[in-house]
Protein backbone atom coordinates (compact mmCIF):
# COMPACT_ATOMS: atom_id res chain seq x y z
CA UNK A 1 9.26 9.63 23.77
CA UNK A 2 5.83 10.19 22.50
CA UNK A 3 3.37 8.29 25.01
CA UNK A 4 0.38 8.34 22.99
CA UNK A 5 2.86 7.11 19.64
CA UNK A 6 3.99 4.41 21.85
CA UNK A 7 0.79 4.01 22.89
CA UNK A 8 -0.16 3.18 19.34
CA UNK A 9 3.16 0.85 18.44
CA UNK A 10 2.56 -1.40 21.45
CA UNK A 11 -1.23 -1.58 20.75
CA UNK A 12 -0.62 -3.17 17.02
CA UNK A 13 2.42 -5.21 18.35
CA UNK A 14 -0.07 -7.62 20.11
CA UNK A 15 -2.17 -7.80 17.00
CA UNK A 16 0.94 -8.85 14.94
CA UNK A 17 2.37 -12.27 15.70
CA UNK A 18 4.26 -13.25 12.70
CA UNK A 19 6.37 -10.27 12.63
CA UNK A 20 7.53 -11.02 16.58
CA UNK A 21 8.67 -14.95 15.55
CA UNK A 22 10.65 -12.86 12.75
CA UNK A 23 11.62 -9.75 15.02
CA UNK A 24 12.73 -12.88 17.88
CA UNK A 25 15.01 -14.65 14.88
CA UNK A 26 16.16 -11.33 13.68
CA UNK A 27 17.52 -10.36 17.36
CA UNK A 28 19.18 -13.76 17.55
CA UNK A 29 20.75 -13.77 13.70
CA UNK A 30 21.44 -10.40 13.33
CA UNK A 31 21.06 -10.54 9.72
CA UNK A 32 21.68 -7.05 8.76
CA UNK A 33 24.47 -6.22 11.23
CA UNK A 34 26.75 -3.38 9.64
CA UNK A 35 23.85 -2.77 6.93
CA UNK A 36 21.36 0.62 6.08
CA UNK A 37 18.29 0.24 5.35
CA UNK A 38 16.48 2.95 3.92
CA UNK A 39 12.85 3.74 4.01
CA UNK A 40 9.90 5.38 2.31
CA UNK A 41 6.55 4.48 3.76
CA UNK A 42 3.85 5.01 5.69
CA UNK A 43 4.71 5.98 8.96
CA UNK A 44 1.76 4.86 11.31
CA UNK A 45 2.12 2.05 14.41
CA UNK A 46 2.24 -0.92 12.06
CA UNK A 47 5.24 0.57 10.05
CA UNK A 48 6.92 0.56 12.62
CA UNK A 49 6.74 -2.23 14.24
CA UNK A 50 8.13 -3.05 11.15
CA UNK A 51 10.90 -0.70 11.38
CA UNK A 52 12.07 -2.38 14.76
CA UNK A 53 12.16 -5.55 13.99
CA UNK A 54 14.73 -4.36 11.16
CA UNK A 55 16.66 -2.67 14.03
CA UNK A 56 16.50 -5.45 15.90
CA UNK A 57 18.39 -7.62 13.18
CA UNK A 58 21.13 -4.99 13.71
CA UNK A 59 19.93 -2.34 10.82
CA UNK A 60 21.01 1.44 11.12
CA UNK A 61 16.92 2.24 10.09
CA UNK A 62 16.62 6.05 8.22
CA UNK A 63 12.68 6.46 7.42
CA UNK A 64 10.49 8.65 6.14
CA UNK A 65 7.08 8.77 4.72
CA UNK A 66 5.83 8.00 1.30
CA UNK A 67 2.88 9.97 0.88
CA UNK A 68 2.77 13.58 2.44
CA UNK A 69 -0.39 12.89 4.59
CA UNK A 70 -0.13 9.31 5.86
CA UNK A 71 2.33 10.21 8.30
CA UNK A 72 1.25 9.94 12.32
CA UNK A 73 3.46 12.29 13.91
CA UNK A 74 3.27 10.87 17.62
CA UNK A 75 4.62 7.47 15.85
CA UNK A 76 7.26 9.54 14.31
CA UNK A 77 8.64 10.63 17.21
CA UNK A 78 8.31 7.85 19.03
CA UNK A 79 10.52 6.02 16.23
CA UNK A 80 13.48 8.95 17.46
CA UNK A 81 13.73 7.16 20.15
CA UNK A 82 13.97 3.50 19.24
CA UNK A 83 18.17 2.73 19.21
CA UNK A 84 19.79 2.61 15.50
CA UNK A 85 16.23 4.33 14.36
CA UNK A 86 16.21 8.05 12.43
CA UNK A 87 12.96 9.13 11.12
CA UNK A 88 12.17 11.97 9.03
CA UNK A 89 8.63 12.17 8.37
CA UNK A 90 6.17 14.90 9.05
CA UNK A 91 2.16 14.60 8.23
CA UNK A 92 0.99 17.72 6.14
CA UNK A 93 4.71 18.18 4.72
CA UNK A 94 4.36 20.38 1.56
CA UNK A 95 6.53 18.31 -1.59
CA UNK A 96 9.48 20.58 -0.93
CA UNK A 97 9.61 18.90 2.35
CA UNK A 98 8.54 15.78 1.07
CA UNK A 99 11.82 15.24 -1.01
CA UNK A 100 13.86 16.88 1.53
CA UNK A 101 12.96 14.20 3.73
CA UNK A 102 13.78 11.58 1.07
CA UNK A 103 17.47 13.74 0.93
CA UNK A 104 17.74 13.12 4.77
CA UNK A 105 17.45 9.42 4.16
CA UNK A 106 19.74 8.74 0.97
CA UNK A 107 22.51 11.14 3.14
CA UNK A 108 22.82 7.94 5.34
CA UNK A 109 23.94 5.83 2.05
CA UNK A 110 21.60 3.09 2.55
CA UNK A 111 22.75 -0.69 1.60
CA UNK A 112 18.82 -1.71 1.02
CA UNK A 113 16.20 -0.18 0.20
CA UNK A 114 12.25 -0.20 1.31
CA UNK A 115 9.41 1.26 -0.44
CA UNK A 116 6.34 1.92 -1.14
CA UNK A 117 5.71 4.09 -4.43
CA UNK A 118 9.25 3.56 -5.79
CA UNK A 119 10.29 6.99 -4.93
CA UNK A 120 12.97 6.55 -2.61
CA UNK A 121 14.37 4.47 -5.26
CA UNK A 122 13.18 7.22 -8.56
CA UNK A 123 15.18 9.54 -6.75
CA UNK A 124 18.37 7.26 -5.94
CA UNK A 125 18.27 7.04 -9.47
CA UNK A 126 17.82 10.35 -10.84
CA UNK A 127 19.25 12.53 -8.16
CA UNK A 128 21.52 10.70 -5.66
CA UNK A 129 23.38 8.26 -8.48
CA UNK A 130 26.56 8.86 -6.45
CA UNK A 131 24.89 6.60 -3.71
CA UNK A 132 24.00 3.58 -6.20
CA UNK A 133 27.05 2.08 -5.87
CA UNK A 134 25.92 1.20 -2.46
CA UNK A 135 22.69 -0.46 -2.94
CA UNK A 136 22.12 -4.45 -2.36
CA UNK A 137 18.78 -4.56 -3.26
CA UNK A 138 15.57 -3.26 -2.82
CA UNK A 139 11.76 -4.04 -1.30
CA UNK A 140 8.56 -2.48 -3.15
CA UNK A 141 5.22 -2.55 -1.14
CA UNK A 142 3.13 -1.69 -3.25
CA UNK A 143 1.01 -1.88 -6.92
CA UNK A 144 2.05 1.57 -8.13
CA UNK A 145 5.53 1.22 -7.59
CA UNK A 146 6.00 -2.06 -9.06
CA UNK A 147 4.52 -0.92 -12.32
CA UNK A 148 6.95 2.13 -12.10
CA UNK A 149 9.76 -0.48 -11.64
CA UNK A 150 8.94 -2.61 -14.49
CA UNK A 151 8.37 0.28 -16.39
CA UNK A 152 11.99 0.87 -15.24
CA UNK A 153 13.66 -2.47 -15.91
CA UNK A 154 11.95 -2.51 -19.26
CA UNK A 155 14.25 0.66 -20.60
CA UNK A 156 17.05 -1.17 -18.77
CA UNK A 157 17.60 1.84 -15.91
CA UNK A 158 16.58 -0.34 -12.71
CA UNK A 159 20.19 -0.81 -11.25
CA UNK A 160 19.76 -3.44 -8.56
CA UNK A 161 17.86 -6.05 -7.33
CA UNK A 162 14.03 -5.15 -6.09
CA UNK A 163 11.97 -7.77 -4.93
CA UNK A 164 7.86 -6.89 -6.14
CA UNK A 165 6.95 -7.48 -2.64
CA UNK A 166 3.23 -6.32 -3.47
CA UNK A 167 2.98 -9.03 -6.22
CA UNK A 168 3.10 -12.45 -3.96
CA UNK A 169 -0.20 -14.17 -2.87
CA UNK A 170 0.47 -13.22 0.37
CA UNK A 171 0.03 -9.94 -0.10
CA UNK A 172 -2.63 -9.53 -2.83
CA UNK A 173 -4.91 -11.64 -1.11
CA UNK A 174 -4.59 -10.24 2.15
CA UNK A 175 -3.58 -6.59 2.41
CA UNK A 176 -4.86 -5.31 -1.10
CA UNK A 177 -8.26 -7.09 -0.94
CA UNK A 178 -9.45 -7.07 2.87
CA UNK A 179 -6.81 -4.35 3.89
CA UNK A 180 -7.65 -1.94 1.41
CA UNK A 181 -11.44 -3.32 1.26
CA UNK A 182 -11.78 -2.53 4.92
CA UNK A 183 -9.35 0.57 5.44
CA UNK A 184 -10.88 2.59 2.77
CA UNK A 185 -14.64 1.84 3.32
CA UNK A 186 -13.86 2.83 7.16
CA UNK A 187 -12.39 5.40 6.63
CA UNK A 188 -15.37 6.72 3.53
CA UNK A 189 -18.12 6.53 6.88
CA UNK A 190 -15.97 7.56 9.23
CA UNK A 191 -15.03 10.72 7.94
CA UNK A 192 -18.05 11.54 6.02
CA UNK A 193 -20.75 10.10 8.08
CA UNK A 194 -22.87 8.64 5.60
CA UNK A 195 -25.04 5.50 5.28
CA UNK A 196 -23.12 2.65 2.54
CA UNK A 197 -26.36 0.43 2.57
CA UNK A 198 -28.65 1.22 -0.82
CA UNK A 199 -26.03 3.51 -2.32
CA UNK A 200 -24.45 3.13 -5.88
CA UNK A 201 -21.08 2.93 -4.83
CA UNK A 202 -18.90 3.17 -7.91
CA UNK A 203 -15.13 0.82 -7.98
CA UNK A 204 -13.19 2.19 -10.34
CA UNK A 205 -10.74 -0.72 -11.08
CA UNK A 206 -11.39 -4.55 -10.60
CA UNK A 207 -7.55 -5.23 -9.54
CA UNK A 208 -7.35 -6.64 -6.01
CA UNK A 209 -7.78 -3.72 -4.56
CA UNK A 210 -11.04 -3.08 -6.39
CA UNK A 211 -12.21 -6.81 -5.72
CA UNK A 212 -11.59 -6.48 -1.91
CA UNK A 213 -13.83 -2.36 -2.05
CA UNK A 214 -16.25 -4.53 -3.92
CA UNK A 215 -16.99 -7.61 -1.96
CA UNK A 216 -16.96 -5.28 1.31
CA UNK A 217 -19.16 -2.75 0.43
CA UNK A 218 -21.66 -5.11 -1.05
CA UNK A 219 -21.48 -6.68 2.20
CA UNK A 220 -22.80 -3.22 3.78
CA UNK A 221 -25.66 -3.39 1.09
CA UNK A 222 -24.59 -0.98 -1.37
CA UNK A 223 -25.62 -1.49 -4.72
CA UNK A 224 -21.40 -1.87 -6.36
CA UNK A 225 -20.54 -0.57 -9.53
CA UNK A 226 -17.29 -1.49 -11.41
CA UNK A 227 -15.84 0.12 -14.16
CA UNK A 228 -12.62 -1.69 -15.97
CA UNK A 229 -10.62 -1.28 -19.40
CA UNK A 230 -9.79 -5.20 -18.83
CA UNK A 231 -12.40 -7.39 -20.70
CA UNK A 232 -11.47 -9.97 -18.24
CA UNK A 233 -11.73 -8.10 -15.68
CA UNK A 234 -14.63 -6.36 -16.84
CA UNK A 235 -16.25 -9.91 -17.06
CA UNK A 236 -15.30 -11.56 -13.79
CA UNK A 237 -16.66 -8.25 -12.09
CA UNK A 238 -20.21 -9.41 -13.92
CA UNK A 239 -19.91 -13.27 -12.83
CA UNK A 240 -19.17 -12.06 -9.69
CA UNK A 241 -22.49 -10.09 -9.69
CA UNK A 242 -21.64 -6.59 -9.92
CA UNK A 243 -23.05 -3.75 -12.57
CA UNK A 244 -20.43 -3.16 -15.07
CA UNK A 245 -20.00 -0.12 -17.07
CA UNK A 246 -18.84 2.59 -18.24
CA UNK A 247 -17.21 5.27 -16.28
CA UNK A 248 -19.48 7.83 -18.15
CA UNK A 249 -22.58 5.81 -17.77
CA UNK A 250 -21.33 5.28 -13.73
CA UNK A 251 -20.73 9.29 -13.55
CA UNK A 252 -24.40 9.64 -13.63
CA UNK A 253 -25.77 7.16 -10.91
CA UNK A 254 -22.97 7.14 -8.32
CA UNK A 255 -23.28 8.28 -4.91
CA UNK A 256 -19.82 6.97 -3.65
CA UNK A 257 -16.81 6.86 -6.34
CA UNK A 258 -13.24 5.17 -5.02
CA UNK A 259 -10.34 4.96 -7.25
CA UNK A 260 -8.01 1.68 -7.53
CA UNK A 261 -6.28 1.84 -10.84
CA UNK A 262 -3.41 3.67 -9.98
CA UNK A 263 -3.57 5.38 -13.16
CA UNK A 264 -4.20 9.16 -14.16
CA UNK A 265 -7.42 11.17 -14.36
CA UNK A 266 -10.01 7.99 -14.32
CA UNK A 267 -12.84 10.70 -13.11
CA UNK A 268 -12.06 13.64 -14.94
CA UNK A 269 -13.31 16.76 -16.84
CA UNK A 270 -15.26 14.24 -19.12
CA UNK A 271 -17.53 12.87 -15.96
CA UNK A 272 -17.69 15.94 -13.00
CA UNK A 273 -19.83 17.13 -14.92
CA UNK A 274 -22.24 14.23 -15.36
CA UNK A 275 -22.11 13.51 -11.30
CA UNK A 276 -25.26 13.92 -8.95
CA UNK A 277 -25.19 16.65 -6.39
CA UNK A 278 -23.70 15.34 -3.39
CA UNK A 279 -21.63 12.61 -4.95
CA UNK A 280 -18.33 11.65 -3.02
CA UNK A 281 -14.88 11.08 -4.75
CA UNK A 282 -12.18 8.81 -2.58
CA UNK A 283 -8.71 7.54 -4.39
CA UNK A 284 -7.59 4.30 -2.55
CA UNK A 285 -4.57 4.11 -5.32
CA UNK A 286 -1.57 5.17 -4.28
CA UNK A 287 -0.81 8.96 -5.63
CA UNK A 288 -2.88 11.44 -5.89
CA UNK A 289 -3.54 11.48 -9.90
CA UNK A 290 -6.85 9.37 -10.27
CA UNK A 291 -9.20 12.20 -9.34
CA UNK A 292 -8.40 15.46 -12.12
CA UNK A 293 -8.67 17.55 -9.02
CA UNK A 294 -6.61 20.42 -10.84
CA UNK A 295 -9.40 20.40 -13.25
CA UNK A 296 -12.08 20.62 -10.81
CA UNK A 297 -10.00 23.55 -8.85
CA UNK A 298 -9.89 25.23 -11.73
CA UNK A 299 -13.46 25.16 -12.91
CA UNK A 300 -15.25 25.17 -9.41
CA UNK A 301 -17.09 28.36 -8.41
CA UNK A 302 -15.59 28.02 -5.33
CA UNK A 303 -14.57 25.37 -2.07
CA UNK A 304 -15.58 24.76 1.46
CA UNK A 305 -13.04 22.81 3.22
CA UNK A 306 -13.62 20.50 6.61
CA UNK A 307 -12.03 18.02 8.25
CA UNK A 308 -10.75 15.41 5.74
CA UNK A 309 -13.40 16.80 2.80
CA UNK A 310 -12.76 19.44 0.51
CA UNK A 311 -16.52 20.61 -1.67
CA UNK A 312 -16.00 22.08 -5.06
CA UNK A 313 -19.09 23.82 -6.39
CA UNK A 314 -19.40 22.78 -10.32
CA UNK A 315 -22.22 25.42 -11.37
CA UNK A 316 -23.38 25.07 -8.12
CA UNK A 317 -23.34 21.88 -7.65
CA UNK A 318 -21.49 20.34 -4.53
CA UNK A 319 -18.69 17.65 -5.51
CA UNK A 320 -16.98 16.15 -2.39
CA UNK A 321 -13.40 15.03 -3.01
CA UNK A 322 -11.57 13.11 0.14
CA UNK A 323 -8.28 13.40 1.64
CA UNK A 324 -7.14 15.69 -1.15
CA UNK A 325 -7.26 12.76 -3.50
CA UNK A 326 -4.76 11.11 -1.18
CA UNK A 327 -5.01 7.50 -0.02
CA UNK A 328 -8.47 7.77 1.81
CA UNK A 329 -7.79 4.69 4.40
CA UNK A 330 -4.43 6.77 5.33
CA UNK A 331 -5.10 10.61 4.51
CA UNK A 332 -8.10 11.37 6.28
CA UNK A 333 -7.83 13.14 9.78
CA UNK A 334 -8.82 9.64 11.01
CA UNK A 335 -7.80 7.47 8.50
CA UNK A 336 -5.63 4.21 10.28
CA UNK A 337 -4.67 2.00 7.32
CA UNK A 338 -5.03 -1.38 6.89
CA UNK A 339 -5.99 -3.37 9.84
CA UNK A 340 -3.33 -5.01 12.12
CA UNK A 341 -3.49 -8.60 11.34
CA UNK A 342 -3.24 -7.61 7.30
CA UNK A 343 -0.01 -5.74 8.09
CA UNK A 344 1.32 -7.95 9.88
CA UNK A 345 1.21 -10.54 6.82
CA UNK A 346 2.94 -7.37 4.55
CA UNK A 347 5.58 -6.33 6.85
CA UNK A 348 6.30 -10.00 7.86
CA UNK A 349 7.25 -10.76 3.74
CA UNK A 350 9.03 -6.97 3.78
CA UNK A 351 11.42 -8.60 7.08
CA UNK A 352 11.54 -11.64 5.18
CA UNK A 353 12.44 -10.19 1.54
CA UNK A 354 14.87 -7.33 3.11
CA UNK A 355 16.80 -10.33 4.68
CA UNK A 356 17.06 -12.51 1.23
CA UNK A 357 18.28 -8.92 -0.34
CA UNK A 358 20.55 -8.59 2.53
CA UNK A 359 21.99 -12.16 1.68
CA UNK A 360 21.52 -12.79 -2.03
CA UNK A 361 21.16 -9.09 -3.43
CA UNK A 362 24.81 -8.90 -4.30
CA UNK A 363 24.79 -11.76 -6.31
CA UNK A 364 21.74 -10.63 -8.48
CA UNK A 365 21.56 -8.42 -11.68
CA UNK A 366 19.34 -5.28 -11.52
CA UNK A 367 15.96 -5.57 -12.07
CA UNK A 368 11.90 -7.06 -10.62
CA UNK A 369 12.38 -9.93 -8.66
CA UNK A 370 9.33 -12.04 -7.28
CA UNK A 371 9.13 -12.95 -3.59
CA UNK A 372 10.52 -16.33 -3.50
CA UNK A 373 7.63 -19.05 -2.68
CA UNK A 374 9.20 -20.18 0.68
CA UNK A 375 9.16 -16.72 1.97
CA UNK A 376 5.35 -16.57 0.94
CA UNK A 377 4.84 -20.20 2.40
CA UNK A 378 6.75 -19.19 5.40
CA UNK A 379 4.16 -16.36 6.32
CA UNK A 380 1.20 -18.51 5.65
CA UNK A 381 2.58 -21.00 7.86
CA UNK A 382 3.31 -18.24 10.71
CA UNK A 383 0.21 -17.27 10.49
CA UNK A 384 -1.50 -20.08 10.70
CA UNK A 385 0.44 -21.58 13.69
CA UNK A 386 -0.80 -18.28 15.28
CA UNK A 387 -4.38 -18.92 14.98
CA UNK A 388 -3.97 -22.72 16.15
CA UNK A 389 -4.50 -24.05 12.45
CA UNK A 390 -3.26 -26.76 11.16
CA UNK A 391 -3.38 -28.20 6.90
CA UNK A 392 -2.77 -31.55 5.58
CA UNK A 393 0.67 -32.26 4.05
CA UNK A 394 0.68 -34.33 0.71
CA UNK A 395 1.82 -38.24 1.26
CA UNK A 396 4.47 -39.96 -0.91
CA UNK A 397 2.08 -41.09 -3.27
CA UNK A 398 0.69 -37.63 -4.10
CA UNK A 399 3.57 -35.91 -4.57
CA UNK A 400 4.72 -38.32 -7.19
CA UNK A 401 1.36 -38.51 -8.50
CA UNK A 402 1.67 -34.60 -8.89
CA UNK A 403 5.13 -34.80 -10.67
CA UNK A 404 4.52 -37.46 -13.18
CA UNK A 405 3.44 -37.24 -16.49
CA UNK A 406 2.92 -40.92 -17.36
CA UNK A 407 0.46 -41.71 -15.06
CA UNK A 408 -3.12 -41.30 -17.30
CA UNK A 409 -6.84 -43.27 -16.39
């Protein structure tokens, strides 16, 4: 076994005390004895901690990784050595070995699914249909691929169960505004080297994600742009005492520019050319289609490449794109992900959800299902316990008080 990926798994296991109550109960219940669960995410030390506790509730695990440079490949092999684990991934893959991987993991004819992206599941459907028939139910991690699966269920072509794992308070409050608040502005100094404090750092989105990138690099004393094509949105950004504007009108102050929408070309051929000199472009959404880097390819003089950066040369002028336009708190030579204690809060609802798939998917139709509130209550309450907290509980009085509509001044 990899030391140094062992190294890492152990050294996030004692940051992540929720998921060891649930890997503890899982060992004891063995709720997914006889089951495979199939995997698409990102294969670093929290993932799989994640990954055995599912083995430990008696899951055949087949994984692989969900974006082609988030992958850690000590962790990787260290999972190849964990019992009733097979994992596939490979950091730096090229797509042909991105899907191939994705192959390897549908040939083990998993009973549940868990993603992050949706396309484990894109490709069950459109590729591997023989293997549907097989399928409980599902998991989605994450924003992008829960607006891919409604955009699914909507044409009627989602053909089980997938809980929107990504869409429960649990997770939005938590991993997509401090995780990807904290992972991504890390990662921006980390591999870049440059100062936050005084800078115009553009948010391109005012989602979760963008509220969490927002509040953190304010904190660090930049000066936080956000541009939105939500009037609400748009408007809560202002109360909450940001600059809101235009992308075109942001093109020409930013220094810093990070991507949450998980939409296509949001800085495009309409705004590289408006940028300062020097300006920085980072994509904390989940593929890498924010950024119109074929554009910029296309049109730069020419690139100079370095460790995490690649500089395209518009007329000269130097435009610094990140990660590829990859997931910057994941991509980067250095990038880590979220921190610990967030994904132990996501993986402990993923456990949680793949069980109630595991036990209720069969009985569902296909389609987006939310996380049910006692599995989000459940995690808060883990959590919670772990940091010695305790909350009030309602009395007899309140709770009827809240129930009852005939009780006025």
């Amino acid at each position: 076994m990899s030391n140094s990926g062992k190294l890492k798994i152990d050294w996030a296991a004692q940051y992540m005390p929720v998921l060891a109550s649930i890997k503890k109960q899982f060992e004891k219940d063995k709720p997914f004895k006889g089951m495979t669960i199939g995997m698409a995410l990102h294969v670093e030390a929290k993932t799989a901690n994640l990954v055995q506790t599912l083995a430990a509730g008696g899951a055949k695990v087949y994984i692989t990784g969900c974006n082609p440079l988030s992958t850690q490949d000590d962790v990787a092999e260290a999972l190849n050595h964990v019992k009733n684990v097979h994992c596939y991934a490979k950091r730096a893959c090229s797509v042909e070995e991105y899907y191939a991987a994705i192959e390897q993991v549908l040939d083990a004819a998993p009973s549940i699914t868990i993603d992050d992206g949706m396309d484990l599941i894109h490709y069950l459907h459109t590729k591997r249909r023989e293997l549907l028939k097989n399928v409980v139910g599902g998991c989605e991690e994450t924003t992008t691929g829960i607006h891919r699966l409604r955009a699914m269920a909507a044409e009627k072509k989602l053909e089980f169960p997938v809980v929107a794992v990504n869409d429960t308070p649990m997770k939005r409050f938590f991993d997509n505004v401090h995780g990807t608040g904290e992972s991504a502005l890390s990662s921006i100094m980390i591999t870049t080297n440059t100062l936050i404090g005084g800078k115009y750092f553009v948010v391109v989105g005012y989602g979760y994600c963008g509220r969490g990138l927002a509040k953190k690099a304010h904190g660090l004393g930049a000066k936080v742009v956000v541009t939105e094509v939500d009037p609400r949105r748009a408007l809560e950004a202002h109360m909450d005492g940001y600059h809101v504007m235009t992308m075109a009108d942001a093109a020409a102050i930013g220094d810093i520019f990070v991507t949450t929408t998980g939409n296509t070309s949001v800085i495009g051929k309409d705004h590289f050319g408006k940028l300062k000199p020097g300006a920085i472009l980072a994509n904390a959404g989940h593929f890498n289609v924010e950024i119109d880097i074929a554009w910029l390819a296309k049109h730069a003089d020419s690139t100079v490449e370095r460790d995490g950066i690649v500089t395209y040369f518009l007329k000269g002028k130097p435009i610094h794109v990140l990660a590829e336009g990859r997931l910057v708190n994941l991509a980067t030579p250095k990038g880590m992900g979220h921190p610990i204690e967030v994904m132990d809060l996501s993986f402990a609802l993923q456990a949680l959800c793949a069980r109630y798939i595991a036990e209720k998917g069969s009985s569902l139709k296909g389609g987006v299902y939310e996380v049910p509130n006692e599995i989000d209550e459940q995690v808060a309450r883990l959590k919670l316990a772990s940091l010695g907290l305790s909350i009030d509980d309602l009395s007899a009085a309140q709770k009827k008080y809240q129930c009852s509509w005939n009780i006025g001044t």
